[in-house]
N, C-alpha and C. Protein backbone atom coordinates (compact mmCIF):
# COMPACT_ATOMS: atom_id res chain seq x y z
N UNK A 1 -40.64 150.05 164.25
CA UNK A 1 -41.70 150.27 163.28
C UNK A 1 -43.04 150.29 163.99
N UNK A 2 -44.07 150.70 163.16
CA UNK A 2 -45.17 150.86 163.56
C UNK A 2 -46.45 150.92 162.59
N UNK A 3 -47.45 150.38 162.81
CA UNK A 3 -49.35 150.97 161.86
C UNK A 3 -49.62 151.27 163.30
N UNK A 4 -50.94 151.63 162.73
CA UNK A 4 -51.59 152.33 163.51
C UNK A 4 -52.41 151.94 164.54
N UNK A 5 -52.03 150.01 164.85
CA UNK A 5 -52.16 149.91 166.26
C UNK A 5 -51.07 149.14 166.88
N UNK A 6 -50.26 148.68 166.49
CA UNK A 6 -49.66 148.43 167.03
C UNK A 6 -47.83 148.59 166.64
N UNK A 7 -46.45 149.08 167.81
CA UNK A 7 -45.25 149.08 167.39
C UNK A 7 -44.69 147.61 167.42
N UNK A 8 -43.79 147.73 166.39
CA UNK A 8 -43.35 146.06 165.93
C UNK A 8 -42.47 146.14 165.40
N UNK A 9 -41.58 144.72 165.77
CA UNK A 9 -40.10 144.90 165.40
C UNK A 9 -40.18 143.33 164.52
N UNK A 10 -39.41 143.85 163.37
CA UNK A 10 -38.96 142.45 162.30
C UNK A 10 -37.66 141.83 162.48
N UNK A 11 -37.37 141.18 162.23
CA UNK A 11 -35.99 139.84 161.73
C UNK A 11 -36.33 139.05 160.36
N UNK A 12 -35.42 139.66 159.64
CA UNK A 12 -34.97 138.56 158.19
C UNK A 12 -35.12 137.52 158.49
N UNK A 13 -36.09 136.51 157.48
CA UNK A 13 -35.82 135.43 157.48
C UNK A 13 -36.82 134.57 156.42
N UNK A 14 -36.58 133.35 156.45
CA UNK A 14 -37.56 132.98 155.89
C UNK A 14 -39.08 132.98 156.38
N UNK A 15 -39.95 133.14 155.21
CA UNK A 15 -41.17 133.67 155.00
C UNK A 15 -42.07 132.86 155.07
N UNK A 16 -41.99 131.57 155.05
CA UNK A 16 -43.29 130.53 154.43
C UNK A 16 -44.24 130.16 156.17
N UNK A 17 -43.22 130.19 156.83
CA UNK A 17 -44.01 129.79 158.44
C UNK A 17 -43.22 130.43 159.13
N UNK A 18 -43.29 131.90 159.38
CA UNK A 18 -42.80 132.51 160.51
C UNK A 18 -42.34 132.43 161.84
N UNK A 19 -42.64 133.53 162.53
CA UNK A 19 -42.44 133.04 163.68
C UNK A 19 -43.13 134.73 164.49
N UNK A 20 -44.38 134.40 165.11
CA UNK A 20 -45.00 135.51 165.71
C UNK A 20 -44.64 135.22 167.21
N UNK A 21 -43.63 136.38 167.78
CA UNK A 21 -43.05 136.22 168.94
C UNK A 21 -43.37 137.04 169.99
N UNK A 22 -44.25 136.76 170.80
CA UNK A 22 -45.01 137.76 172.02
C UNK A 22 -44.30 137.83 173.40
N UNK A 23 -44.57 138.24 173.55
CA UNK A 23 -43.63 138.82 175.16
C UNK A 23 -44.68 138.90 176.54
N UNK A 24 -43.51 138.77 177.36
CA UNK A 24 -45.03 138.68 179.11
C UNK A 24 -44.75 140.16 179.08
N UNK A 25 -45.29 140.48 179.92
CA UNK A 25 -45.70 141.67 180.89
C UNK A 25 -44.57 142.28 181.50
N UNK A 26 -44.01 143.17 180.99
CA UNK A 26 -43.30 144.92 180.85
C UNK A 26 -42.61 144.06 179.95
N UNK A 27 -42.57 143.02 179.17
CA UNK A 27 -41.55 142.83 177.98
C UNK A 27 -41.79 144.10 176.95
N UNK A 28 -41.17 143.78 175.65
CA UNK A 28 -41.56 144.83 174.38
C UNK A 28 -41.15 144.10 173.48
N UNK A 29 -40.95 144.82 172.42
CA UNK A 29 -40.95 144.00 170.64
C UNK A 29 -39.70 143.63 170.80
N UNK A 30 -38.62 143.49 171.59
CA UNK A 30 -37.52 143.24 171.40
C UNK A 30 -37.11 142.23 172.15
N UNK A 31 -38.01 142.18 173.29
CA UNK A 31 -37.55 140.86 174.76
C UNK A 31 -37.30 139.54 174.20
N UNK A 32 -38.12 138.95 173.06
CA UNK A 32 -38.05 137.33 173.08
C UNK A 32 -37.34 137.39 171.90
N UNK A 33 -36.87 138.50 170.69
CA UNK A 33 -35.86 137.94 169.84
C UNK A 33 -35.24 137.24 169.64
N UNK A 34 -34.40 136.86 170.65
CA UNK A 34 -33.32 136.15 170.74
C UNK A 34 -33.81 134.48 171.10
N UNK A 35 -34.91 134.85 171.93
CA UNK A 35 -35.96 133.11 171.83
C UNK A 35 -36.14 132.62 170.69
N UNK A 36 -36.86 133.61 170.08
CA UNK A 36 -37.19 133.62 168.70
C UNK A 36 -36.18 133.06 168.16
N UNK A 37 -35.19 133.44 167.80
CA UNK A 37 -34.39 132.77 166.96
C UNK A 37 -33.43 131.64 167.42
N UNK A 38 -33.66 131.27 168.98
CA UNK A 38 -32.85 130.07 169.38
C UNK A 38 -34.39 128.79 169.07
N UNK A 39 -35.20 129.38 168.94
CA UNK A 39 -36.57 128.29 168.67
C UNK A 39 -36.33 128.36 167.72
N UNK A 40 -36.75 129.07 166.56
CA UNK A 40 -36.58 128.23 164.79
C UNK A 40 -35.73 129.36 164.12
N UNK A 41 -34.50 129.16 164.27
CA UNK A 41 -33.38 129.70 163.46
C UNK A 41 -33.75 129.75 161.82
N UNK A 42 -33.58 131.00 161.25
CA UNK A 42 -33.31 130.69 160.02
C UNK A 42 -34.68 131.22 159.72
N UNK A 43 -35.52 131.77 160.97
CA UNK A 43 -37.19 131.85 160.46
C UNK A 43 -37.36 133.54 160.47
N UNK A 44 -38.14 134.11 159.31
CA UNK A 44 -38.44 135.12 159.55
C UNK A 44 -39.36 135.37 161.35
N UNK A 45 -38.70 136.71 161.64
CA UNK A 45 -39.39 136.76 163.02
C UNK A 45 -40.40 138.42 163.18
N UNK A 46 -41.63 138.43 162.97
CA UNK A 46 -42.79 139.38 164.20
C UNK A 46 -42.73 139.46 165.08
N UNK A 47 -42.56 140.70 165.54
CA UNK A 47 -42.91 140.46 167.63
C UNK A 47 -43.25 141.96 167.56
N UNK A 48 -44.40 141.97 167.89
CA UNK A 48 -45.29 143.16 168.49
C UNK A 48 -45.15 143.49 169.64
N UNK A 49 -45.29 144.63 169.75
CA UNK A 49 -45.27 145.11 171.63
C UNK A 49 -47.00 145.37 171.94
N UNK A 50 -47.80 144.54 173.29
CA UNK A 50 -48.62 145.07 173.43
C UNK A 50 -49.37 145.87 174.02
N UNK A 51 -50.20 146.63 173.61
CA UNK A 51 -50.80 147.82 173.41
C UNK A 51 -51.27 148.42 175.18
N UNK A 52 -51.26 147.50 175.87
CA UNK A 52 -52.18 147.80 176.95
C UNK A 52 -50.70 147.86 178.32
N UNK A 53 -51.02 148.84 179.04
CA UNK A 53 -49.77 149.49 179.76
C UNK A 53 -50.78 148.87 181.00
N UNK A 54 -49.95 148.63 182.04
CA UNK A 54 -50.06 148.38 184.09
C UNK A 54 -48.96 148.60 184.92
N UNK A 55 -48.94 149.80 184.79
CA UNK A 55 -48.23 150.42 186.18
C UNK A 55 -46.97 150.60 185.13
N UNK A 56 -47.18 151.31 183.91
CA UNK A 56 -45.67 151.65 182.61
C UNK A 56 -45.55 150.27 182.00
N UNK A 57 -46.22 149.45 182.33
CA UNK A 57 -45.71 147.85 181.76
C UNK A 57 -46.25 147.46 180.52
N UNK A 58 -45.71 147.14 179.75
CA UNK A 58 -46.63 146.62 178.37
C UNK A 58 -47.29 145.32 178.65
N UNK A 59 -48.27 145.23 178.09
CA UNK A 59 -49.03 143.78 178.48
C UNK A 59 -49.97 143.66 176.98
N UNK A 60 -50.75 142.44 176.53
CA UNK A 60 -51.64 142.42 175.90
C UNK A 60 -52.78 142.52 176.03
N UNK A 61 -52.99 142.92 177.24
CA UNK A 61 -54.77 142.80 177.73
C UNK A 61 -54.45 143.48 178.63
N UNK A 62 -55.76 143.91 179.66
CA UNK A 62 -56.05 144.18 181.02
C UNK A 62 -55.99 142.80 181.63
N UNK A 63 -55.90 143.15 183.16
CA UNK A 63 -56.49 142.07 184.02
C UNK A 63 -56.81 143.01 185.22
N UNK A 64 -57.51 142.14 186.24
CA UNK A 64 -58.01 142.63 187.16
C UNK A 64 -57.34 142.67 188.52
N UNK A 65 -56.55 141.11 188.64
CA UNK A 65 -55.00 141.26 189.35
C UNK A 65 -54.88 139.69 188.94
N UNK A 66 -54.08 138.97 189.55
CA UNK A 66 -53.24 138.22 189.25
C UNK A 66 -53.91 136.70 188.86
N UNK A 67 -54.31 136.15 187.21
CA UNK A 67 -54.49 134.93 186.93
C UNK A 67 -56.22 135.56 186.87
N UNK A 68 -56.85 137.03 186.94
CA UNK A 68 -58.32 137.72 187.32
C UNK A 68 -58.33 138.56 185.43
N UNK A 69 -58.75 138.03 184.20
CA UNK A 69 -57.97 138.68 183.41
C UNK A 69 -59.28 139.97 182.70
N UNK A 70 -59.50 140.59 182.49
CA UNK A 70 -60.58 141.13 181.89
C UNK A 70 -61.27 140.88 180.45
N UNK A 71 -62.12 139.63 180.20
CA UNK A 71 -62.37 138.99 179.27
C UNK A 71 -63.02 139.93 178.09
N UNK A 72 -63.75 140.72 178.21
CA UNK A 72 -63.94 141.58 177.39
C UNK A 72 -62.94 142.42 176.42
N UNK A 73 -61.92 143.00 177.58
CA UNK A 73 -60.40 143.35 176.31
C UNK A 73 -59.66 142.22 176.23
N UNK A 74 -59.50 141.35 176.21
CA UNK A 74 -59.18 139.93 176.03
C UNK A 74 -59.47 139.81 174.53
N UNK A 75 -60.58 139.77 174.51
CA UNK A 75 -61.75 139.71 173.16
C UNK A 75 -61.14 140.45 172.15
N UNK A 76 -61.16 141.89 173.17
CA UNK A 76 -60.96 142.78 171.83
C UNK A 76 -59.39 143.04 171.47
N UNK A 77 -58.75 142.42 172.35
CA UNK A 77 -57.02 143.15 171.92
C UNK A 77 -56.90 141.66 171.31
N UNK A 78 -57.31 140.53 171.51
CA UNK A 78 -57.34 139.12 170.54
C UNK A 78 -57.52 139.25 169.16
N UNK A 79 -58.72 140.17 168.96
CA UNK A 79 -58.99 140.31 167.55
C UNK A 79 -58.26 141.70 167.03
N UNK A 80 -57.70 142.27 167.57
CA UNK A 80 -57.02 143.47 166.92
C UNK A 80 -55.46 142.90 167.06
N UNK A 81 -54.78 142.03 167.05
CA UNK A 81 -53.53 141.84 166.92
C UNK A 81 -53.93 140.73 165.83
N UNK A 82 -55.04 139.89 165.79
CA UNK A 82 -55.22 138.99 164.55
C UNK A 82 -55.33 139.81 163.22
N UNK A 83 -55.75 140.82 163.62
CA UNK A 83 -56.41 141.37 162.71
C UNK A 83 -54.85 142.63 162.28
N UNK A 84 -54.11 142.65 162.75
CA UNK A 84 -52.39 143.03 162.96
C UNK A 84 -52.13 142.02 161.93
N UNK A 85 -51.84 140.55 162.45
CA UNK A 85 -51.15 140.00 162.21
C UNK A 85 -51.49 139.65 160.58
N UNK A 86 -52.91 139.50 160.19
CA UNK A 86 -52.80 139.49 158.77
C UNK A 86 -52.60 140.47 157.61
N UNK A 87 -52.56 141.25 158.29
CA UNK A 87 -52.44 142.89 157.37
C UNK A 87 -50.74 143.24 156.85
N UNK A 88 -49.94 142.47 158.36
CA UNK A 88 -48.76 141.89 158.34
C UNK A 88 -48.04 140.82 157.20
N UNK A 89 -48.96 140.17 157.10
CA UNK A 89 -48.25 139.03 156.84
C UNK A 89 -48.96 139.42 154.89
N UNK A 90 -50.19 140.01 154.96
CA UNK A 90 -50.19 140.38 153.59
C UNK A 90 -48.95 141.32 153.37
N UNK A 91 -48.73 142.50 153.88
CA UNK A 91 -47.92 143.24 153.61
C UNK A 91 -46.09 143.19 153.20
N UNK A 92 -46.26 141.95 154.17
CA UNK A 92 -44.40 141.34 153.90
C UNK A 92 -44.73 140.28 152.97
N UNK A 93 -45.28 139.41 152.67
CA UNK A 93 -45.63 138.46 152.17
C UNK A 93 -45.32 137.29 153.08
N UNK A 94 -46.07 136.89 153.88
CA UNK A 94 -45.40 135.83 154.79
C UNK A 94 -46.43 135.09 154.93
N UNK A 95 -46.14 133.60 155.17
CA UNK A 95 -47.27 133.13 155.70
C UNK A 95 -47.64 132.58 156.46
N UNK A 96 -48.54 131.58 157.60
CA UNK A 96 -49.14 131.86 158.69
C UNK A 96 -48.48 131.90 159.45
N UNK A 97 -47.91 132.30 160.85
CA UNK A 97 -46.92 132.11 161.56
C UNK A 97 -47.50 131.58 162.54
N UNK A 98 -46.09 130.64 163.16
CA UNK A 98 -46.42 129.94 164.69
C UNK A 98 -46.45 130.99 165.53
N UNK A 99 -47.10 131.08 166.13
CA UNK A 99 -46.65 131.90 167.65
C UNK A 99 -46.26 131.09 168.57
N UNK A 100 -45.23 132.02 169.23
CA UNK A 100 -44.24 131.72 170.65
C UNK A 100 -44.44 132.72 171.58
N UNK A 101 -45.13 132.45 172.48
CA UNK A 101 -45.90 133.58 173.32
C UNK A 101 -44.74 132.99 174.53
N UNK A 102 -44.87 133.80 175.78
CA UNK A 102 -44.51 133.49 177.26
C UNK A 102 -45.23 134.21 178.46
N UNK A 103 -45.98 133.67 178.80
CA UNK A 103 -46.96 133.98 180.21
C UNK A 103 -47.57 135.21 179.69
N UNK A 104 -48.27 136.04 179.60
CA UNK A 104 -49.29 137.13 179.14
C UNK A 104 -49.09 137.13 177.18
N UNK A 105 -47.81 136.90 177.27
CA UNK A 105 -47.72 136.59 175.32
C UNK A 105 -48.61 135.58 175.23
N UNK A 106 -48.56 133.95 175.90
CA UNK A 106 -48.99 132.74 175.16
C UNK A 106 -50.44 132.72 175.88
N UNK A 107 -50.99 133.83 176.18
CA UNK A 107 -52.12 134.09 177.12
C UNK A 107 -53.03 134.86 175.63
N UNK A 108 -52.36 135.70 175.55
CA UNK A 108 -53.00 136.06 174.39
C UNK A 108 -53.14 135.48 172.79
N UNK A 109 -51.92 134.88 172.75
CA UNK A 109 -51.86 133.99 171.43
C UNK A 109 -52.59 132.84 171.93
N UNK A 110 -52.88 132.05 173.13
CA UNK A 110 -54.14 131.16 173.42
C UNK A 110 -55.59 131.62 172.65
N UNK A 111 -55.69 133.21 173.24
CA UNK A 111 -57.11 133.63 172.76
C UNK A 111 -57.05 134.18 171.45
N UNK A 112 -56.18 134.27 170.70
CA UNK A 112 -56.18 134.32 169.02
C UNK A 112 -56.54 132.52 168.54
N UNK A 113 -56.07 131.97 169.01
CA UNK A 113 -56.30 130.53 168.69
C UNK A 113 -58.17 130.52 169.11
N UNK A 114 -58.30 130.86 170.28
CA UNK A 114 -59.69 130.64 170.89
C UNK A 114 -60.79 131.15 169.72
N UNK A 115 -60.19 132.31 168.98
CA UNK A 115 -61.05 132.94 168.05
C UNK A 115 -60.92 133.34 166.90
N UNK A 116 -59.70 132.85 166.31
CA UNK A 116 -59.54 133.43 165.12
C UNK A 116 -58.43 131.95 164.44
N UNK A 117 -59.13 131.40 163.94
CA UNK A 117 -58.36 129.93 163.42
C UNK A 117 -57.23 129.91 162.30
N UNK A 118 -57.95 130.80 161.42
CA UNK A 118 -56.93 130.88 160.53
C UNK A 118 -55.81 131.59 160.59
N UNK A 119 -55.18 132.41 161.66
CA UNK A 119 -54.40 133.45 161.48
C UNK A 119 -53.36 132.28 162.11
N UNK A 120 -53.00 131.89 162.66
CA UNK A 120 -51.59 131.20 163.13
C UNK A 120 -51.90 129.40 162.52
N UNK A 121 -50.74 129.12 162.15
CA UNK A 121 -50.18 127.97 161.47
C UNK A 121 -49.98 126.93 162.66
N UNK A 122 -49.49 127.50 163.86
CA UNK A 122 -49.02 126.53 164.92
C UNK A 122 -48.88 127.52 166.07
N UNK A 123 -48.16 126.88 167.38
CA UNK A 123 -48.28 127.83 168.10
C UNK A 123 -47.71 127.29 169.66
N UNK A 124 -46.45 127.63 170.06
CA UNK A 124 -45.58 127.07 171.45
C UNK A 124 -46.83 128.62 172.09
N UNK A 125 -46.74 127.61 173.34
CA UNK A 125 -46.95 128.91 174.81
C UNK A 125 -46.51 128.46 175.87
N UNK A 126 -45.86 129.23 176.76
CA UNK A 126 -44.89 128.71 177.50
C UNK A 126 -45.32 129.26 178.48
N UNK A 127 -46.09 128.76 179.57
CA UNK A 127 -46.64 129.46 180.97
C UNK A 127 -47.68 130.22 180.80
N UNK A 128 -48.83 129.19 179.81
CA UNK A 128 -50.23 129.99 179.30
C UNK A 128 -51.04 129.71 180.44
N UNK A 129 -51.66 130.28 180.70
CA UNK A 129 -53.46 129.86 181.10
C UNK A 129 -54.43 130.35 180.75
N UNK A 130 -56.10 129.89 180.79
CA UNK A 130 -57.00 129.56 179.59
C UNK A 130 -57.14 131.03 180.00
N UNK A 131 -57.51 131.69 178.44
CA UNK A 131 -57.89 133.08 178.16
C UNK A 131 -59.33 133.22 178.41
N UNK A 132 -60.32 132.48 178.36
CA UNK A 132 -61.72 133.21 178.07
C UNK A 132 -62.66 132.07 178.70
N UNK A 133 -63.33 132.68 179.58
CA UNK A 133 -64.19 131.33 179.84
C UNK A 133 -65.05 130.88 179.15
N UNK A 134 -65.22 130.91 177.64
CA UNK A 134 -66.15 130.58 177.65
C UNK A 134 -65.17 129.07 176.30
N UNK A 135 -65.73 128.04 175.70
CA UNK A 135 -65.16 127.33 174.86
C UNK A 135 -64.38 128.15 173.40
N UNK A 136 -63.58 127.40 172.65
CA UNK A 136 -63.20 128.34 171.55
C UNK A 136 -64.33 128.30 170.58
N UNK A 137 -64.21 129.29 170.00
CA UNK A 137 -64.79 129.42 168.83
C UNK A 137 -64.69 128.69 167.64
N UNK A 138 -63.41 128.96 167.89
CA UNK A 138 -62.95 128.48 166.51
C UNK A 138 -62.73 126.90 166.06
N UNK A 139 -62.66 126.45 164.94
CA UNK A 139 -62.32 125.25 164.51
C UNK A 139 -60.93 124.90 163.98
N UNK A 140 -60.05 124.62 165.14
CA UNK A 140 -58.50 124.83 165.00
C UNK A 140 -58.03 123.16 164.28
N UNK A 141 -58.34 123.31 163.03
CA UNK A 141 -58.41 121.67 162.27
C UNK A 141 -56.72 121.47 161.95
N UNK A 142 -56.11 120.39 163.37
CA UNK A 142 -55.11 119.84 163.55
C UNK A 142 -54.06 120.87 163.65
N UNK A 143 -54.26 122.03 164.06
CA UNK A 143 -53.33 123.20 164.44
C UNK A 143 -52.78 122.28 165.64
N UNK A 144 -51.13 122.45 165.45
CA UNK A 144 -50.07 121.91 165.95
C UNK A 144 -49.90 122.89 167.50
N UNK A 145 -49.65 122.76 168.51
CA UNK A 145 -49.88 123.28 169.68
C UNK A 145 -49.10 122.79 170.36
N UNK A 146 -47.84 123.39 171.61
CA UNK A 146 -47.31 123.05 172.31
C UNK A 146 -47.71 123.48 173.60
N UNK A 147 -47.99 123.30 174.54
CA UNK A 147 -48.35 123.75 175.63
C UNK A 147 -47.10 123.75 176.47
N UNK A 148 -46.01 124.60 177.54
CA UNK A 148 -44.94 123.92 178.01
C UNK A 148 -45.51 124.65 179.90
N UNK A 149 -45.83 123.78 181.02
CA UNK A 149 -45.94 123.98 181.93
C UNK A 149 -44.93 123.92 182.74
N UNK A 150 -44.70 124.61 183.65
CA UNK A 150 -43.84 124.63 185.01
C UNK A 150 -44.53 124.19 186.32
N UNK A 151 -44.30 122.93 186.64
CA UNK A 151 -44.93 122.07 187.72
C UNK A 151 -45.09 123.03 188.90
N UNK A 152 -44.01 124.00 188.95
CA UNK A 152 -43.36 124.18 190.63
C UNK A 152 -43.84 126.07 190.38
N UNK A 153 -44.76 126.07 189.27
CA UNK A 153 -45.33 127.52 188.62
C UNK A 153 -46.19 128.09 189.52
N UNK A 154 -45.53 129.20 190.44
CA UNK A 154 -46.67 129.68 191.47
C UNK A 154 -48.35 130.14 190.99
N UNK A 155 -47.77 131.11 189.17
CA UNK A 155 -48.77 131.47 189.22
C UNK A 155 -49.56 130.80 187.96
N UNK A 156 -49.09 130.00 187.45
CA UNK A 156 -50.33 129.26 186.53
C UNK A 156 -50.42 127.49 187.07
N UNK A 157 -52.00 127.67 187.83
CA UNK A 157 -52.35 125.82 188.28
C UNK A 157 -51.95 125.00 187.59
N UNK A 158 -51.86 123.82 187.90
CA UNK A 158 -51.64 122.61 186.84
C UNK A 158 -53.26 122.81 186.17
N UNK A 159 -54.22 122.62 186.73
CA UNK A 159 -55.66 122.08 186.21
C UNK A 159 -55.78 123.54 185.11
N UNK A 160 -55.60 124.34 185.54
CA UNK A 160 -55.60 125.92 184.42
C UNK A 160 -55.03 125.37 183.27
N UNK A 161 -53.51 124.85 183.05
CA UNK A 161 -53.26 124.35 182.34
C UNK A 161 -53.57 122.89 181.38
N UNK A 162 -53.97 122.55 181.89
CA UNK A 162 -54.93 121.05 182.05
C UNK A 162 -55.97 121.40 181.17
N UNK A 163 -56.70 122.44 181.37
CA UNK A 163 -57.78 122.83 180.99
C UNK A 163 -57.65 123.49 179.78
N UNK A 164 -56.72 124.47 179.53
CA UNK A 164 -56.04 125.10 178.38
C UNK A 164 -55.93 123.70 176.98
N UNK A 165 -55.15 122.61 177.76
CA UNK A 165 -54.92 121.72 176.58
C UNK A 165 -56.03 120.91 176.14
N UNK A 166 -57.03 121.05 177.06
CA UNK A 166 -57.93 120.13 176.76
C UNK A 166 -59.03 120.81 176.03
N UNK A 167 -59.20 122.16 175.75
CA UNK A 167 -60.11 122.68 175.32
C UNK A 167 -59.73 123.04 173.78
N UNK A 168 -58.47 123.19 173.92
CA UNK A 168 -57.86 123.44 172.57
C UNK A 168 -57.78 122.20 171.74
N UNK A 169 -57.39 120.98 172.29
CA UNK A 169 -57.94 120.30 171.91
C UNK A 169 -59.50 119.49 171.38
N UNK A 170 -60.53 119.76 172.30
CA UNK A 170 -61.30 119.53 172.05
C UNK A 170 -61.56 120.25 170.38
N UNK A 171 -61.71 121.51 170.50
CA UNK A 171 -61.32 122.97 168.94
C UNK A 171 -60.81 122.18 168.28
N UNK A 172 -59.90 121.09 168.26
CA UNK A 172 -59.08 120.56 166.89
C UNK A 172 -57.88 120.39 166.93
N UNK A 173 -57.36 121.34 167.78
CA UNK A 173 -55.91 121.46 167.76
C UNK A 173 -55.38 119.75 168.10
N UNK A 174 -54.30 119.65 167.74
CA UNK A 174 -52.85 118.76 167.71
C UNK A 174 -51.94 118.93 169.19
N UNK A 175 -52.70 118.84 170.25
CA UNK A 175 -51.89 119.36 171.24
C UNK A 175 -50.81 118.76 171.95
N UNK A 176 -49.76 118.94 172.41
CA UNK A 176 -48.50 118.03 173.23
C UNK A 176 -48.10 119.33 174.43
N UNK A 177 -48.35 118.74 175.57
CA UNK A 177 -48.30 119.39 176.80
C UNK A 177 -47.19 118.74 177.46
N UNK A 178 -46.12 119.32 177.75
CA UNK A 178 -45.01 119.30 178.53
C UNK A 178 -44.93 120.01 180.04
N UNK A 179 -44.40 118.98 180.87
CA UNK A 179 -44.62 119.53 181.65
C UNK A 179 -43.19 119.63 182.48
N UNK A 180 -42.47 120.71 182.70
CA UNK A 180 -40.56 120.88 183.32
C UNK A 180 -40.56 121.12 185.07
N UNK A 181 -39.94 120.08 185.21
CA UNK A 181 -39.15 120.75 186.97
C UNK A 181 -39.31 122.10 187.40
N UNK A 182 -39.57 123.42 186.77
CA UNK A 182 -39.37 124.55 187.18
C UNK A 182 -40.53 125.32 187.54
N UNK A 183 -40.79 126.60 187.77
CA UNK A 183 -41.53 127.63 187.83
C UNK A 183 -41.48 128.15 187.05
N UNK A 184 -42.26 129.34 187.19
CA UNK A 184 -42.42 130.25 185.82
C UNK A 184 -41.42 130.82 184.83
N UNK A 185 -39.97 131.20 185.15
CA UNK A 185 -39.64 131.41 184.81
C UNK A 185 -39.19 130.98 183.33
N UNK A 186 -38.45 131.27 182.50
CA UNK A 186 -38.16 130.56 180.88
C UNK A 186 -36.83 129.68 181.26
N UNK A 187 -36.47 128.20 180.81
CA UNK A 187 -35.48 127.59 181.18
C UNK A 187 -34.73 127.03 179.47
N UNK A 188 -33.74 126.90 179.90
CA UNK A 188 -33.19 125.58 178.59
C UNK A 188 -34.03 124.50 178.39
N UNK A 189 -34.93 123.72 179.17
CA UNK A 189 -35.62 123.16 178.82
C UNK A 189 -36.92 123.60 178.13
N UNK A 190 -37.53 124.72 178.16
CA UNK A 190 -38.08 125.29 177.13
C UNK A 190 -38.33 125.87 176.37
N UNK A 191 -36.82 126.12 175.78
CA UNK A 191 -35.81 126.46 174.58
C UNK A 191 -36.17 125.10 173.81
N UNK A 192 -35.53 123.91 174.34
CA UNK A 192 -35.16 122.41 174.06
C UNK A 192 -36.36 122.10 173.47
N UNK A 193 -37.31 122.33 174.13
CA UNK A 193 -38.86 121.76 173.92
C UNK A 193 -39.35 122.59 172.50
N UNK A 194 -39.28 123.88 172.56
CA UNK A 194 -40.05 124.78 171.79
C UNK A 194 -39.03 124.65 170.42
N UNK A 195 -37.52 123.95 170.41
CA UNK A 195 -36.77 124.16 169.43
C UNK A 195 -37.06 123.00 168.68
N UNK A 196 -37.23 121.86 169.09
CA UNK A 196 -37.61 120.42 168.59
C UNK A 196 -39.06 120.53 168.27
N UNK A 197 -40.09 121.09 168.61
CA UNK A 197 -41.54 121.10 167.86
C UNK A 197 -41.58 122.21 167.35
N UNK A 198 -40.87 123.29 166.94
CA UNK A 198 -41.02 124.14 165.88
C UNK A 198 -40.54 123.50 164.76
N UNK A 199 -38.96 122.38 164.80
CA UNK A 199 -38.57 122.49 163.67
C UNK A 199 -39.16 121.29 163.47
N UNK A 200 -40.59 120.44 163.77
CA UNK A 200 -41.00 119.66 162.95
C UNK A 200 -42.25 120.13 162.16
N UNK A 201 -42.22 121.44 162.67
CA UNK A 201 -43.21 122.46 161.56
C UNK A 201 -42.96 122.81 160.61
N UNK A 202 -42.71 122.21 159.08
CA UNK A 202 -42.23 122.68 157.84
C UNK A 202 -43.18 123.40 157.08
């Protein structure tokens, strides 16, 4: 499926707290499905593909090269997938959804949080780092937040991450930062993690 900015793929499910499911870099609307539904079974599921191509790759933003991100389309592909996501969620009838981003997904669902408060309910990111230098905008009043880091993560710092939870916090958010044995990659342990704090999101 598709509007007119962005292609997007649905999953049946229940409606009341979704589940907005973003993908890293050359993923598409179809890569984290199956996350999606090993994190909160039973949940209606969104997952957009985003808009911005590097080298054929789908991504949600530009960057400049690696962890270098281009804050300006940052800005603007932040507010045009928020601005997706409610047109969405009027249109199916759904309402706010968590997002479950992974490394360029929870990069960008960071900077929907950074600027747009009301559009997500909650929100796992799994190998985020901070989107925008500058503080959030927004007033994220007790938005539930998982942060899940990979210690042994070549390409996101501990302090990047550090900094991510602490700013979001400062905004309001409810934050719990985990931190797993691994690198970047996605593990059972943050399946485990993201499956136990989604389903205390009712």
């Amino acid at each position: 499926m598709s509007d007119q900015n962005f292609i997007f793929t649905t999953v049946e499910g229940a409606r009341e707290r979704p589940l907005l499911v973003l993908h890293g870099t050359g993923g598409d609307e179809h890569d984290l499905i199956g996350l999606g539904q090993r994190v909160g079974p039973g949940r209606m599921i969104l997952s957009p593909r985003g808009r911005i191509l590097e080298g054929g790759m789908p991504r949600f933003f530009r960057r400049f090269a690696e962890g270098r991100f281009d804050h300006d389309n940052v800005r603007d592909e932040a507010d045009a997938l928020a601005a997706f996501v409610r047109t969405q969620c009027r249109d199916l009838g759904l309402g706010a959804p968590i997002a479950v981003g992974f490394s360029n997904g929870a990069n960008i669902a960071a900077a929907m949080l950074w600027r747009h408060a009301d559009v997500l309910s909650g929100a796992v990111l799994l190998r985020a780092m901070t989107p925008l230098p500058e503080a959030p905008r927004a007033v994220l009043s007790k938005t539930p937040v998982l942060i899940v880091t990979g210690i042994m993560d070549p390409i996101v710092k501990a302090n990047d991450a550090d900094h991510l939870a602490a700013s979001l916090g400062d905004a309001g958010a409810v934050v719990t930062h985990t931190r797993l044995p691994t690198g970047h990659g996605l593990t059972q342990g943050d399946v485990a993690a993201a499956h136990n704090f989604v389903a205390t999101l009712t």
